[in-house]
C-alpha atoms as a PDB file:
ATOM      1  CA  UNK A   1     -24.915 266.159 367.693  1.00  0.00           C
ATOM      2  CA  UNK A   2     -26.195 267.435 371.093  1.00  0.00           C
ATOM      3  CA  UNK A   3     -29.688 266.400 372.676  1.00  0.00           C
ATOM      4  CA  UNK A   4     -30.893 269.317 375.126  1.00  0.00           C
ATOM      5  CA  UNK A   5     -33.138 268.172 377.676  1.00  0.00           C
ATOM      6  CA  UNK A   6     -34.960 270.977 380.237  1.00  0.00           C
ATOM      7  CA  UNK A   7     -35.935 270.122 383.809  1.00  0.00           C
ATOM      8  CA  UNK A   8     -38.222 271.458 386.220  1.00  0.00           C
ATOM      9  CA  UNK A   9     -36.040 270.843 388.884  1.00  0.00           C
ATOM     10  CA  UNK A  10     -32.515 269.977 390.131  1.00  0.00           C
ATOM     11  CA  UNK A  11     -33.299 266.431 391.147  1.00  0.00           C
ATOM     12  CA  UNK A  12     -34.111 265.241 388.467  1.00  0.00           C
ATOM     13  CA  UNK A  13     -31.338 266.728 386.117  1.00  0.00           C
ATOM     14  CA  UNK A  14     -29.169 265.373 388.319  1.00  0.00           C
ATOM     15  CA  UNK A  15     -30.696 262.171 387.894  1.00  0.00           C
ATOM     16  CA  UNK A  16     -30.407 262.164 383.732  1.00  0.00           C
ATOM     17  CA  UNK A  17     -26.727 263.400 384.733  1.00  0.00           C
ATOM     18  CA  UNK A  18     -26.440 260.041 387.086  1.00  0.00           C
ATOM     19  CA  UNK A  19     -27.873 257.886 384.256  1.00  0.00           C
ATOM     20  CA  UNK A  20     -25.786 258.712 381.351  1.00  0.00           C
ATOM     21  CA  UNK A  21     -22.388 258.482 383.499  1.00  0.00           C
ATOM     22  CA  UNK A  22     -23.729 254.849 383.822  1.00  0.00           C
ATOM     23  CA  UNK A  23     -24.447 255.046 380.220  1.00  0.00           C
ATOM     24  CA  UNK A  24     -20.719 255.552 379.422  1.00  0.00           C
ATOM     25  CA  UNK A  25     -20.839 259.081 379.236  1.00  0.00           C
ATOM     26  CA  UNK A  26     -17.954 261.361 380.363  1.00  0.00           C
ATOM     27  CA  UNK A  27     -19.127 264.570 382.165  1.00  0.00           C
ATOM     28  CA  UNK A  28     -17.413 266.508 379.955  1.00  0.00           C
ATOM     29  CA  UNK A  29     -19.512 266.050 377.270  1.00  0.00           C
ATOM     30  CA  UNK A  30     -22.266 267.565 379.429  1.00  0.00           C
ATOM     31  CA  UNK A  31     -23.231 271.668 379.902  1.00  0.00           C
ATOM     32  CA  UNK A  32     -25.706 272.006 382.778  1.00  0.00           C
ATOM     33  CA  UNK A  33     -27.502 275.560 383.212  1.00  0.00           C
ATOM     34  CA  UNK A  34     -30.197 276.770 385.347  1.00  0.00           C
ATOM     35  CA  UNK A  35     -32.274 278.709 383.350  1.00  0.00           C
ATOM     36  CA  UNK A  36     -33.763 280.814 386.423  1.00  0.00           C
ATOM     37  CA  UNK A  37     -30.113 281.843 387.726  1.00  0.00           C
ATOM     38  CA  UNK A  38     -28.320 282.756 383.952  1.00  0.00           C
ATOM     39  CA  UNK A  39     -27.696 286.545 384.270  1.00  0.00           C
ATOM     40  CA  UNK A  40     -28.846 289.002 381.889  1.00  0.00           C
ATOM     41  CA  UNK A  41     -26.292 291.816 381.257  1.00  0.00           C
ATOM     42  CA  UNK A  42     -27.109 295.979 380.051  1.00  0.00           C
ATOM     43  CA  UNK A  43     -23.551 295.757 378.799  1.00  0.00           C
ATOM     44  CA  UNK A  44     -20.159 293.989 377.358  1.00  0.00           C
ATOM     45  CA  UNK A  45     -18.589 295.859 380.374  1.00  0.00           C
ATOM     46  CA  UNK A  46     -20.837 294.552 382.992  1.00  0.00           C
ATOM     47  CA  UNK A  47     -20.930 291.056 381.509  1.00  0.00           C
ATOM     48  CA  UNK A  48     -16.933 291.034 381.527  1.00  0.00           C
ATOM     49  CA  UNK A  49     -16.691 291.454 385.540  1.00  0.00           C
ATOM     50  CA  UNK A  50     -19.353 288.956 386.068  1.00  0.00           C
ATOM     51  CA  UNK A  51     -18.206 286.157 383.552  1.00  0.00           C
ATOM     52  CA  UNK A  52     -15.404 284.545 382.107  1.00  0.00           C
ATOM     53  CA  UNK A  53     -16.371 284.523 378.062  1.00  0.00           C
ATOM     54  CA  UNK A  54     -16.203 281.204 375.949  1.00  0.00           C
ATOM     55  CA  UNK A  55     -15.991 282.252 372.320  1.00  0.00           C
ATOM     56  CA  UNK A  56     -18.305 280.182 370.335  1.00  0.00           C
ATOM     57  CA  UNK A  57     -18.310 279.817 366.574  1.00  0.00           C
ATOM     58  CA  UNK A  58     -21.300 281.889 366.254  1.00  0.00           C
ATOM     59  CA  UNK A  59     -20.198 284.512 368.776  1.00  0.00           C
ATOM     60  CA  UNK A  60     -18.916 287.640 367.418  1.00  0.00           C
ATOM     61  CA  UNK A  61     -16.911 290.057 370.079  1.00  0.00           C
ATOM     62  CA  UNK A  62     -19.630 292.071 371.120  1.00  0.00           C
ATOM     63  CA  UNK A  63     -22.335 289.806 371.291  1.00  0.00           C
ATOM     64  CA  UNK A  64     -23.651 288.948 374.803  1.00  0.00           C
ATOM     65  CA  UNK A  65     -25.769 286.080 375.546  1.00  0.00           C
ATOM     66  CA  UNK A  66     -26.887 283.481 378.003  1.00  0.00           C
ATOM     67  CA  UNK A  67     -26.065 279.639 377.360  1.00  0.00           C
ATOM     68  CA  UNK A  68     -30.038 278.925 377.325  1.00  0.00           C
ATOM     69  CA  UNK A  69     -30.774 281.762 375.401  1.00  0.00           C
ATOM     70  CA  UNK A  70     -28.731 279.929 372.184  1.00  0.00           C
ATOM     71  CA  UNK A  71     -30.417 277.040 371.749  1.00  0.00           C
ATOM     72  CA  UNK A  72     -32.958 277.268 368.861  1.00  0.00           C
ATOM     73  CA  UNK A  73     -36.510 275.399 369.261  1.00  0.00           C
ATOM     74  CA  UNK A  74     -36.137 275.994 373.512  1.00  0.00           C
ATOM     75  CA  UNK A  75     -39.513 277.034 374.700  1.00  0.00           C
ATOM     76  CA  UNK A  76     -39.165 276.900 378.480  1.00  0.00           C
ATOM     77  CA  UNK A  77     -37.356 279.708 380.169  1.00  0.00           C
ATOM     78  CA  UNK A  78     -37.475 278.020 383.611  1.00  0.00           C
ATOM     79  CA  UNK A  79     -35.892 275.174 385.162  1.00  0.00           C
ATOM     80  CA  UNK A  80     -32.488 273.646 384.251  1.00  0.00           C
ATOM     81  CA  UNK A  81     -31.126 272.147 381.243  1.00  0.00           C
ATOM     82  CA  UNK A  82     -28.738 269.671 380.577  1.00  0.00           C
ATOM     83  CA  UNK A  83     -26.790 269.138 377.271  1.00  0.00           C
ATOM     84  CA  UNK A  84     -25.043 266.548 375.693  1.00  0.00           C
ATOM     85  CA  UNK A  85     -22.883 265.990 373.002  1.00  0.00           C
ATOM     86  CA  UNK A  86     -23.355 262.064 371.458  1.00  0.00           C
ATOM     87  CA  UNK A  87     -23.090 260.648 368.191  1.00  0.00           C
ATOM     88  CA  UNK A  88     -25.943 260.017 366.678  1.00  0.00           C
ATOM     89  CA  UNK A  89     -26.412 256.424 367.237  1.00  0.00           C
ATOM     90  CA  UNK A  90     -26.440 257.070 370.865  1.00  0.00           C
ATOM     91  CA  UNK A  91     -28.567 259.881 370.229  1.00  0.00           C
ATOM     92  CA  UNK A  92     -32.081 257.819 371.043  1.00  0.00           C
ATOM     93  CA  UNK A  93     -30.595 256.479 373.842  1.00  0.00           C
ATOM     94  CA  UNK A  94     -29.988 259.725 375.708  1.00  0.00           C
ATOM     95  CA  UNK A  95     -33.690 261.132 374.177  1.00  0.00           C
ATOM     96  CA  UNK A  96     -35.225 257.907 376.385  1.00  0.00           C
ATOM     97  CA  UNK A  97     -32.704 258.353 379.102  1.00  0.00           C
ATOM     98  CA  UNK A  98     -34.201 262.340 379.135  1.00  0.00           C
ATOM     99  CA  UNK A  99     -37.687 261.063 379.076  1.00  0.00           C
ATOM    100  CA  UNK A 100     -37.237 258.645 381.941  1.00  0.00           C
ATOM    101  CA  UNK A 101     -35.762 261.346 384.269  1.00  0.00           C
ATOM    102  CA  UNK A 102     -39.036 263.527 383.690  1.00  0.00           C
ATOM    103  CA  UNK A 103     -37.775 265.866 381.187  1.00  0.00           C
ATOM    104  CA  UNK A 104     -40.261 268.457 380.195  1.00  0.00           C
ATOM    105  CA  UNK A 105     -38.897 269.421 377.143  1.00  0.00           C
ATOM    106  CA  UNK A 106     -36.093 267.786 374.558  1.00  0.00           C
ATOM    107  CA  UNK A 107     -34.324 269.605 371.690  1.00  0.00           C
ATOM    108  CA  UNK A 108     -32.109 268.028 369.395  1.00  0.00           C
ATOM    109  CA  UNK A 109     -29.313 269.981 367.313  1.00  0.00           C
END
């Protein structure tokens, strides 16, 4: 399972990131994105100089899109975002961690 949380600004991403390490949580298991900076590409080509790709499971070859842009129920395209992968007894844990760092907006998936 993986709890998305979206930030207004770095400080306080950085402060959900602080809280989970002391959690117990590896930062591995985390993605962080700004939403403001992720690139938008015309074409496979021009993506390919910019980027390195990581082929999802839902990717196909010519598909090009932005971390942000893949994660359904997101409704703020500003800001950065922080996911985590937990097991879902932890899951409430990291939802209240989220909260407590002044997370705007949580998806779960």
């Amino acid at each position: 399972m993986r709890i998305v949380a979206r930030f207004p600004d770095q400080h306080q991403a950085s402060a959900l990131i602080d809280s989970l390490r002391n959690a117990g949580f590896d930062r591995k298991d985390m993605i962080v994105s700004d939403l403001a900076k992720e690139p938008v590409w015309n074409t496979t080509e021009e993506a390919a100089q910019e980027m390195t790709f990581i082929k999802s499971e839902r990717e196909g070859l010519g598909e090009i899109e932005t971390f942000g842009s893949g994660i359904k129920g997101l409704k703020g395209d500003s800001g950065i975002i922080v996911a985590v992968k937990t097991p879902k007894h932890k899951s409430d844990r990291v939802r209240s961690l989220a909260e407590q760092s002044g997370a705007v907006e949580i998806v779960q998936d």
